[in-house]
C-alpha atoms as a PDB file:
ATOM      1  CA  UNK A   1      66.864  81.456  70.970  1.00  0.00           C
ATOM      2  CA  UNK A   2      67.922  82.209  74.355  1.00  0.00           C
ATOM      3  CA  UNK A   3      69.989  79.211  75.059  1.00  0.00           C
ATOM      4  CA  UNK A   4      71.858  80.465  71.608  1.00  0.00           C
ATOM      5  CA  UNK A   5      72.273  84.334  73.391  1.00  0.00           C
ATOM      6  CA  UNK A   6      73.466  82.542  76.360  1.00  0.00           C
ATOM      7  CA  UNK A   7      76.304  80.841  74.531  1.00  0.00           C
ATOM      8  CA  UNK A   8      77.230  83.978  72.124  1.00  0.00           C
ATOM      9  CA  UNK A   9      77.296  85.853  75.597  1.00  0.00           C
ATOM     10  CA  UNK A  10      80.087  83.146  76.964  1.00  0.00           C
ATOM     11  CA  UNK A  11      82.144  83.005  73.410  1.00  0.00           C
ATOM     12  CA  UNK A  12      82.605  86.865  73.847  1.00  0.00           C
ATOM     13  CA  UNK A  13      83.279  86.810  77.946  1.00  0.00           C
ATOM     14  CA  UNK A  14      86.069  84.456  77.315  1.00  0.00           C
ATOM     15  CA  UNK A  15      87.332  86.296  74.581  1.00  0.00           C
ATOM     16  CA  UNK A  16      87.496  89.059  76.439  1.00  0.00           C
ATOM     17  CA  UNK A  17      88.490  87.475  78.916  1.00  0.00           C
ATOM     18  CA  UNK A  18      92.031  86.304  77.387  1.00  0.00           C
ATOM     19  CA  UNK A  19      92.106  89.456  75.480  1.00  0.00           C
ATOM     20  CA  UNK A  20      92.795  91.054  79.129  1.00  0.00           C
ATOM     21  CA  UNK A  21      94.642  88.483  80.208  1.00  0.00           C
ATOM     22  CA  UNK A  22      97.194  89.566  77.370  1.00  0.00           C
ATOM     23  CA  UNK A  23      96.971  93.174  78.100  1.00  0.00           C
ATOM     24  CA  UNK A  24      98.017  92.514  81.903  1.00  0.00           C
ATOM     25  CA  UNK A  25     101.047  91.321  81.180  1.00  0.00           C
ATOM     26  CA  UNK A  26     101.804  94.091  79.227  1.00  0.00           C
ATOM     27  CA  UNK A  27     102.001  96.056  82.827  1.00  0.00           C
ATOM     28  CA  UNK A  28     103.304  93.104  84.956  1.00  0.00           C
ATOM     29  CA  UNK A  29     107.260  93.295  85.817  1.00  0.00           C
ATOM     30  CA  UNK A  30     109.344  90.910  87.343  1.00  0.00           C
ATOM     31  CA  UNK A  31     110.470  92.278  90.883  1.00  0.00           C
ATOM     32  CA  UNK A  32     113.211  91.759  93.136  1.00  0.00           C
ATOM     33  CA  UNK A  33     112.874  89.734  96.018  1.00  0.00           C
ATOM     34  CA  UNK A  34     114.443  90.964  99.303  1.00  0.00           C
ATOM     35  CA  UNK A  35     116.593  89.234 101.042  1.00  0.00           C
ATOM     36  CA  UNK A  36     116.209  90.569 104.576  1.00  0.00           C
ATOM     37  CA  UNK A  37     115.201  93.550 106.114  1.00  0.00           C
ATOM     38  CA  UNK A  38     116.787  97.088 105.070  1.00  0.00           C
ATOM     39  CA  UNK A  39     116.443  99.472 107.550  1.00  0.00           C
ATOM     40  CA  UNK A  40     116.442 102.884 105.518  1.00  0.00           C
ATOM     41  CA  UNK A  41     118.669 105.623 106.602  1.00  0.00           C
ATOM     42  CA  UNK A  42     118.262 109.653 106.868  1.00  0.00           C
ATOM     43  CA  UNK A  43     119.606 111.723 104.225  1.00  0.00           C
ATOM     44  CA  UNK A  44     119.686 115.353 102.905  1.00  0.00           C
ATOM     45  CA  UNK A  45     119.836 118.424 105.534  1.00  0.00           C
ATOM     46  CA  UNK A  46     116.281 118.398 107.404  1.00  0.00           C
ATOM     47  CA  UNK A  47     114.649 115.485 108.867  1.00  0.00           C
ATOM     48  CA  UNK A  48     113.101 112.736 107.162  1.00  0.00           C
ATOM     49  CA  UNK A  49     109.395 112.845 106.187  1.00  0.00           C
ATOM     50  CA  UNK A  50     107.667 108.873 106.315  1.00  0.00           C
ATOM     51  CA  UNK A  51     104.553 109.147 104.385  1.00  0.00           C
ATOM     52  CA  UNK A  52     102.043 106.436 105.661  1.00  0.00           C
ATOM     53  CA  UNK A  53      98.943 105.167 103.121  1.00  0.00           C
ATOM     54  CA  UNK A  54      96.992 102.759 104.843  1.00  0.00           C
ATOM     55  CA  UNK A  55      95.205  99.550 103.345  1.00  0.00           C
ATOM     56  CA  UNK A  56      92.291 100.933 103.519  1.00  0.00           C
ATOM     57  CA  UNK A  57      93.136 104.045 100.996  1.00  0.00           C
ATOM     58  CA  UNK A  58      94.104 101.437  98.501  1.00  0.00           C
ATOM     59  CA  UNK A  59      91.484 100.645  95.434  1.00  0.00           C
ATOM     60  CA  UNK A  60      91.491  96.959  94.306  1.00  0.00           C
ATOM     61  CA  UNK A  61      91.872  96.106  90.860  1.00  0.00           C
ATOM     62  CA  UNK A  62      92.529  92.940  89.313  1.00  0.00           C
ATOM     63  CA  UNK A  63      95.051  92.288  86.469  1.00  0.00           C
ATOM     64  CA  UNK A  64      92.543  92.318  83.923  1.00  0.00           C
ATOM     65  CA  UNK A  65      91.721  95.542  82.068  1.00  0.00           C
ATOM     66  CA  UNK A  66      95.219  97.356  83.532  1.00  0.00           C
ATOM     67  CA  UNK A  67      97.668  98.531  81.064  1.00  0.00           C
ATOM     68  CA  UNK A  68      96.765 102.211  82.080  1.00  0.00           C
ATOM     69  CA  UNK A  69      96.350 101.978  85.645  1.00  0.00           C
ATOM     70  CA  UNK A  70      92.544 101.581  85.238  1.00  0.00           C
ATOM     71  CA  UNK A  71      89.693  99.938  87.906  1.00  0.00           C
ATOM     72  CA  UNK A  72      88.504  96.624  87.608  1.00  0.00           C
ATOM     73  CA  UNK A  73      87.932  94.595  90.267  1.00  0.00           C
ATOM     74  CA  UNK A  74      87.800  90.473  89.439  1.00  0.00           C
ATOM     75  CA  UNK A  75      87.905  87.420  91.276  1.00  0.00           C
ATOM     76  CA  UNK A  76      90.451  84.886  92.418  1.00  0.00           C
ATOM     77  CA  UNK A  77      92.733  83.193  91.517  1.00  0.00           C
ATOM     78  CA  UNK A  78      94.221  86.105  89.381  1.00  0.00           C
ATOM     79  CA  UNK A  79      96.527  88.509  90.322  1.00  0.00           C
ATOM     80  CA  UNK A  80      95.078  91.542  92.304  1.00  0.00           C
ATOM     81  CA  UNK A  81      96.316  95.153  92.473  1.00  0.00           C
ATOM     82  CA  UNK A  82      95.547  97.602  94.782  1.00  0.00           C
ATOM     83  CA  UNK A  83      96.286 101.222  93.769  1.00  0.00           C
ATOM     84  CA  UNK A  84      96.627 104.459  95.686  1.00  0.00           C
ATOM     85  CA  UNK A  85      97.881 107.604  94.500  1.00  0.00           C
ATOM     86  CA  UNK A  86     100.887 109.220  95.855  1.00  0.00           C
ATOM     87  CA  UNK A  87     101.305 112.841  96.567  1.00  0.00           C
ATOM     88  CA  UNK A  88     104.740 114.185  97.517  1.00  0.00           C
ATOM     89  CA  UNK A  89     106.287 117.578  96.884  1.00  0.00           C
ATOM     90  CA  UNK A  90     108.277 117.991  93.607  1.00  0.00           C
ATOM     91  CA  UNK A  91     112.081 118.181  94.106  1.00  0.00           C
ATOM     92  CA  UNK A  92     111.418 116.055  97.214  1.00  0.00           C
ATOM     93  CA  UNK A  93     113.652 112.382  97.342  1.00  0.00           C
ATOM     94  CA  UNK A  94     112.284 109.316  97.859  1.00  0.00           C
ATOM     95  CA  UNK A  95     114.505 107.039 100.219  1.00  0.00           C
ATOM     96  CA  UNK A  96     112.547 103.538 100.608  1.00  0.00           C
ATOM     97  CA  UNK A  97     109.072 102.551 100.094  1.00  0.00           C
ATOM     98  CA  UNK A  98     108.311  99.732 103.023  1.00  0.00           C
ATOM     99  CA  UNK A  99     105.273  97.379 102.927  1.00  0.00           C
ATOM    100  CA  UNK A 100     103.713  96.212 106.584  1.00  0.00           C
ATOM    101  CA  UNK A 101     102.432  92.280 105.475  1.00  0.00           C
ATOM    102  CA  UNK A 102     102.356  89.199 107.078  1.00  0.00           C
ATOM    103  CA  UNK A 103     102.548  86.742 104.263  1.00  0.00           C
ATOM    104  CA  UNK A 104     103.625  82.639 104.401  1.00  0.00           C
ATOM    105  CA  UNK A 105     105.089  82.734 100.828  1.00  0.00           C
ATOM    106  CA  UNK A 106     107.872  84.756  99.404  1.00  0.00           C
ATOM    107  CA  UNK A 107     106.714  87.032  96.201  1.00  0.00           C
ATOM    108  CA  UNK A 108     102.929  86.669  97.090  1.00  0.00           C
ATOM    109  CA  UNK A 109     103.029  90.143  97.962  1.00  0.00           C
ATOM    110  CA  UNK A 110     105.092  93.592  96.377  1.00  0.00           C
ATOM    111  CA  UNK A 111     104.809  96.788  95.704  1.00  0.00           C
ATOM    112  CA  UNK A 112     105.520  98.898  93.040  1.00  0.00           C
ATOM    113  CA  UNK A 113     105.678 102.455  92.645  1.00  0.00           C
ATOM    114  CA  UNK A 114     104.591 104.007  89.284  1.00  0.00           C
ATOM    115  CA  UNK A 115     104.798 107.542  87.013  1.00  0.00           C
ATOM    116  CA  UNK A 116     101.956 108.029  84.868  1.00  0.00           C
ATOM    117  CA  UNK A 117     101.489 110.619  81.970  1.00  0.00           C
ATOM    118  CA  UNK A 118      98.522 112.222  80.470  1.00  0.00           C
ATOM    119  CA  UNK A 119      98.709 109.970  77.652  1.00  0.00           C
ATOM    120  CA  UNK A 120      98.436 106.596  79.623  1.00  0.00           C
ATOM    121  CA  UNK A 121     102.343 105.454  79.759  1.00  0.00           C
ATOM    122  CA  UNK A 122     103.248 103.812  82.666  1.00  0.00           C
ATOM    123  CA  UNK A 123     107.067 103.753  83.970  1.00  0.00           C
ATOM    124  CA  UNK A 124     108.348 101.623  86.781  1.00  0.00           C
ATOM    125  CA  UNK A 125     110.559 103.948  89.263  1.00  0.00           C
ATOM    126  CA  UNK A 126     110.428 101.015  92.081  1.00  0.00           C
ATOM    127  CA  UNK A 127     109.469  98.008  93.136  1.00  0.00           C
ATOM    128  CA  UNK A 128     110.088  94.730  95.268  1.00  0.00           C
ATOM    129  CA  UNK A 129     108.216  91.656  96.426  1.00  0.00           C
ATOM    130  CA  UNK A 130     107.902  91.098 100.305  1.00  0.00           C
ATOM    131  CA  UNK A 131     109.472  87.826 101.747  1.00  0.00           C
ATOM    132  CA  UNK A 132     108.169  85.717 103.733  1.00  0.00           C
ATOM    133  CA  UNK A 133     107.655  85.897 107.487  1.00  0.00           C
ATOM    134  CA  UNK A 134     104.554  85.041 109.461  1.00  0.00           C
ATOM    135  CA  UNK A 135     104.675  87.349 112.108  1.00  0.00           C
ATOM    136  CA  UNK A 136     103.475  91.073 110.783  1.00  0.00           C
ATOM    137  CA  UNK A 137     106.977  93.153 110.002  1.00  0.00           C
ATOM    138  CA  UNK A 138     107.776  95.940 107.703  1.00  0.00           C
ATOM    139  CA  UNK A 139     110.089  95.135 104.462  1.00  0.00           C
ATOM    140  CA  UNK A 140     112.279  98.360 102.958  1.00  0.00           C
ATOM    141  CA  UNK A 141     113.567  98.778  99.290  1.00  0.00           C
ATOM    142  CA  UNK A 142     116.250 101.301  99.638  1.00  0.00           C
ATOM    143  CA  UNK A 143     118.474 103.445 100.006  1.00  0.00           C
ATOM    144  CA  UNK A 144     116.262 104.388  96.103  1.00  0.00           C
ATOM    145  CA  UNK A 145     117.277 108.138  95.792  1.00  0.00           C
ATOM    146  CA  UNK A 146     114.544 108.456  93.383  1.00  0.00           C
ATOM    147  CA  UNK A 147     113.865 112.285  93.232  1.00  0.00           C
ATOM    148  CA  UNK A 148     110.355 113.702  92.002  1.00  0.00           C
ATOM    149  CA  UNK A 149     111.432 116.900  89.879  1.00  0.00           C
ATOM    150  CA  UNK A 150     107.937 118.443  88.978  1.00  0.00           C
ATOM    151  CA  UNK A 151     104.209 117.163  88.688  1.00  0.00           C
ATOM    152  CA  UNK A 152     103.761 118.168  85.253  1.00  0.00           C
ATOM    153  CA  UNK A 153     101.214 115.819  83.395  1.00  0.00           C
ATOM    154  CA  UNK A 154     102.152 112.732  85.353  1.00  0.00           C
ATOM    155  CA  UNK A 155     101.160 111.648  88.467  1.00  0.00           C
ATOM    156  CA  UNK A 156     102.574 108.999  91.226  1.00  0.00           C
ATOM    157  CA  UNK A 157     100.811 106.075  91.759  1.00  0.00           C
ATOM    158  CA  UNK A 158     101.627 102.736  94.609  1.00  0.00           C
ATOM    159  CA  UNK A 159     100.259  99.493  93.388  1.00  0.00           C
ATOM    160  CA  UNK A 160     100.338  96.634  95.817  1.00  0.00           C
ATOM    161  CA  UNK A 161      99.657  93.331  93.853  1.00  0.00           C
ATOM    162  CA  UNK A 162      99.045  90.435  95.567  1.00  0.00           C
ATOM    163  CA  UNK A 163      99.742  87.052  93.283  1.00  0.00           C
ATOM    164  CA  UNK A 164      97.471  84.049  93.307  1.00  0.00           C
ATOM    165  CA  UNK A 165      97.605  81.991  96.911  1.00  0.00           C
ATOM    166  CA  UNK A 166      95.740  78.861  98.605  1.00  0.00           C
ATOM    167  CA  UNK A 167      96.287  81.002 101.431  1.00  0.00           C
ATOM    168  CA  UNK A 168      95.242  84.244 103.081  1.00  0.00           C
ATOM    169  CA  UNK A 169      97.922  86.999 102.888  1.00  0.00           C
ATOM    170  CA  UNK A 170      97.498  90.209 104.539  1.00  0.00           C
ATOM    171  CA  UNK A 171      99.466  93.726 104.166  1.00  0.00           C
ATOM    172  CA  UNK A 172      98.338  96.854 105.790  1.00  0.00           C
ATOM    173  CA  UNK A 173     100.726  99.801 104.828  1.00  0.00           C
ATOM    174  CA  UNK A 174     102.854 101.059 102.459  1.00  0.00           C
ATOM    175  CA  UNK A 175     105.056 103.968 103.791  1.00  0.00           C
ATOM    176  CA  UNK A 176     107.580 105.882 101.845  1.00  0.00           C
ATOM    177  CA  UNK A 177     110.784 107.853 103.544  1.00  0.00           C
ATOM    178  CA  UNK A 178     111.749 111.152 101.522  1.00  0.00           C
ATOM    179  CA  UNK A 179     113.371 114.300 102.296  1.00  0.00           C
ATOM    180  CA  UNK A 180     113.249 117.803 100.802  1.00  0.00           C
ATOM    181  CA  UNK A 181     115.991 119.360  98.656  1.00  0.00           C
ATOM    182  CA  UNK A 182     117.497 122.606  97.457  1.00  0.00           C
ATOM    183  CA  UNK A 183     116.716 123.583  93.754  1.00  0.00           C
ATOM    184  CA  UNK A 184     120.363 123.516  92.099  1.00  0.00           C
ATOM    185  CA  UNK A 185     122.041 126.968  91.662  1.00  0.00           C
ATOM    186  CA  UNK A 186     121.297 129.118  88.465  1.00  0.00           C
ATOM    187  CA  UNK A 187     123.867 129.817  85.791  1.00  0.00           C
ATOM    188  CA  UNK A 188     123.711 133.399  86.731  1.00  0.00           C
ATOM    189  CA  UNK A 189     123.693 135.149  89.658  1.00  0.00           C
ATOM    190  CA  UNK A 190     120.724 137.944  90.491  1.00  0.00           C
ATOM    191  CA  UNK A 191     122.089 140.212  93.514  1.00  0.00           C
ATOM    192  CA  UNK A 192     125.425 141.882  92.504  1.00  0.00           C
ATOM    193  CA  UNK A 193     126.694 141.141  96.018  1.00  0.00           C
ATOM    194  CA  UNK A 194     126.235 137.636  95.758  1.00  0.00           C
ATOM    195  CA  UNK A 195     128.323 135.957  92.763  1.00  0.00           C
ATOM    196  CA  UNK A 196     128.113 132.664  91.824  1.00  0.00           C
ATOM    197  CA  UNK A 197     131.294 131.678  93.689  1.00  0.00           C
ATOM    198  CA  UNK A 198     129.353 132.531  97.068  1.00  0.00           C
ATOM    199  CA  UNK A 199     129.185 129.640  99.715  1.00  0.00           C
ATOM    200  CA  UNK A 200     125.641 130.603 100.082  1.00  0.00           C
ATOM    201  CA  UNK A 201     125.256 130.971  96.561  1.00  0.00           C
ATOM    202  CA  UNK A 202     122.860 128.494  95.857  1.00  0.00           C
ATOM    203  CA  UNK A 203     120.223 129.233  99.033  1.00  0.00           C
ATOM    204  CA  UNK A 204     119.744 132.894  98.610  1.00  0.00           C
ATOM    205  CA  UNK A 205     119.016 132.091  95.290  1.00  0.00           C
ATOM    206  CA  UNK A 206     116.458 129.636  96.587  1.00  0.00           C
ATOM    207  CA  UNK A 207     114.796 132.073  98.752  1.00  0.00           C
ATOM    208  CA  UNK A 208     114.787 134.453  95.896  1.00  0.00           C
ATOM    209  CA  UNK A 209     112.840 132.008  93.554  1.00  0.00           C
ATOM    210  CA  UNK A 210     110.430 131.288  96.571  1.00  0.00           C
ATOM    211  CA  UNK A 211     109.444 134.720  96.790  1.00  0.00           C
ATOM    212  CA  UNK A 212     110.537 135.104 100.350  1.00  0.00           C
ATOM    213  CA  UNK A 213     113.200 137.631  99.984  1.00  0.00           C
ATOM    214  CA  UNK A 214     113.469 140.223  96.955  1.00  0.00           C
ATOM    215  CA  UNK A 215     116.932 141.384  98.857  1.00  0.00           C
ATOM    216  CA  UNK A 216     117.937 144.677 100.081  1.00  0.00           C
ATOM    217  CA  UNK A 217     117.461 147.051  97.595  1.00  0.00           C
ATOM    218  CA  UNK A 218     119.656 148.398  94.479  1.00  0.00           C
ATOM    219  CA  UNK A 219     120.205 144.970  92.717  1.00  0.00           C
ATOM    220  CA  UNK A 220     121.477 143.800  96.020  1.00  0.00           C
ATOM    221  CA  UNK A 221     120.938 141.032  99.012  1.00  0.00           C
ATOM    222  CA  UNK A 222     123.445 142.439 101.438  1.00  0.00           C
ATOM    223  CA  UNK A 223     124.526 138.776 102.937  1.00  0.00           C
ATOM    224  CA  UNK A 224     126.090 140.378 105.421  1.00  0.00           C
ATOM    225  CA  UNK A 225     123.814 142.821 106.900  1.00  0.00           C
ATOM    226  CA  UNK A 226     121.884 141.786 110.065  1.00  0.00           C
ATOM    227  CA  UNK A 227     118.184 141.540 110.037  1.00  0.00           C
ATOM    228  CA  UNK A 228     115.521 143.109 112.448  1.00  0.00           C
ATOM    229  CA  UNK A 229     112.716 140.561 113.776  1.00  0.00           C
ATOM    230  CA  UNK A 230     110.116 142.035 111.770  1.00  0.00           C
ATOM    231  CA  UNK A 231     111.994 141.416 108.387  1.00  0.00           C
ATOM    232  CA  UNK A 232     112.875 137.475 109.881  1.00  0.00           C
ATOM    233  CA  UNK A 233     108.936 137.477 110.783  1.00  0.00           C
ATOM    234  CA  UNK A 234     108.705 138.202 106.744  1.00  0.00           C
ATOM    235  CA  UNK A 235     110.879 135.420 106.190  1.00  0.00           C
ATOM    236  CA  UNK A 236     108.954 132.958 108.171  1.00  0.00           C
ATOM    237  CA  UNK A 237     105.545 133.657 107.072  1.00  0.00           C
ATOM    238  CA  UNK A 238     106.467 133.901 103.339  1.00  0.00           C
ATOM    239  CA  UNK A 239     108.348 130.111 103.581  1.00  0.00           C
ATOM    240  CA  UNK A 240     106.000 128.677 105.382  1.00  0.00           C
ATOM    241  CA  UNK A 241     102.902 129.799 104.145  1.00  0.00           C
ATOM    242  CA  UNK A 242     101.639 130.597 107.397  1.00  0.00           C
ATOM    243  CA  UNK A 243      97.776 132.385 107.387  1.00  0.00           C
ATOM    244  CA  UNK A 244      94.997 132.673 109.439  1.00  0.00           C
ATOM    245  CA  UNK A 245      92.471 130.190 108.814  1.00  0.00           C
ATOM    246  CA  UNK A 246      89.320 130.649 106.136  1.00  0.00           C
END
């Protein structure tokens, strides 16, 4: 009786087993291999941010049991992911995604970067596999210009996946290079004294939405008028958020 347990127990592992197997590949996309280095470059009006995630905030998950983005962890020799969620600011651009490896095979190691929704869809915004080079380097995908409009029932997620290998291959970082951005103008304008046609049109209306500035008074912003240091102190505070500490 239990020798006949043991082998129902095995016929429904391996079903399982290549039921999952069928279900990963659902989620696995062919990426581009890079060809050298790309060294990504600064764009929009303020500095570039260069978001870092370590290894060591990464999750691994095999390809079994991943369709949704899900945790399993398996063994070798199947493919391994290793997930990490992303968090930047919505309206913010993403300008390359880099992954730190040292790795003695080309397409052993990539990275992808993912959107998923509340219902479980997954689409690919990114990705690229990491040649090879034994030495420890960072690889770039970009320029990618991917921008993030809102965080509305979906969510960013990285997923490193490292491909079946005789060898060790190591990674340690993925890093992403974004900058902020100005929301687009409005249709319509909302001081009188500041029409759509206005060269600064589009960030006083910014400010506006923010809540930093409700203008001047009498439907107006007065763009012309000078401001004291306690109204640019308002200013300040208001964008940055500054407070004092809980």
């Amino acid at each position: 009786m239990l020798q006949s347990k043991r082998v129902g127990f095995l016929v429904i592992s391996v079903g399982v087993l290549i039921c999952a197997i069928s279900q990963a590949e659902q989620l696995r996309v062919p990426l581009p291999l890079l060809k050298a280095r790309v060294d990504p470059k600064e764009f929009g009006i303020q500095d570039q941010t260069i978001t870092m995630i370590s290894a060591g905030s990464f999750s691994e998950v095999s390809s079994f049991f991943t369709p949704s983005l899900g945790r399993y962890a398996f063994f070798y020799p199947y493919d391994n992911h290793f997930y990490a969620s992303l968090d930047i600011p919505a309206g913010a651009v993403i300008d390359a995604i880099g992954l730190n490896s040292s790795t003695d095979t080309d397409s052993i190691l990539g990275v992808a970067l993912w959107e998923r929704d509340r219902y479980a869809g997954v689409t690919l915004l990114a990705g690229f596999s990491a040649p090879a080079h034994a030495a420890w380097d960072t690889d770039f995908a970009g320029p990618l210009n991917i921008q993030i409009t809102d965080h509305v029932d979906k969510e960013l997620i990285l997923d490193v996946e490292q491909a079946p290998a005789p060898d060790n291959e190591f990674w340690a970082w993925v890093e992403i290079h974004w900058h902020r951005t100005i929301s687009p103008p409005p249709s319509t304008a909302t001081f009188a004294d500041v029409p759509t046609s206005h060269p600064f049109f589009q960030y006083i209306e910014a400010i506006h939405a923010a809540g930093i500035t409700a203008g001047c008074g009498g439907g107006n912003f007065c763009p012309d008028q000078s401001i004291t240091r306690k109204q640019e102190a308002a200013f300040l505070a208001k964008a940055l958020g500054l407070h004092w500490p809980n």
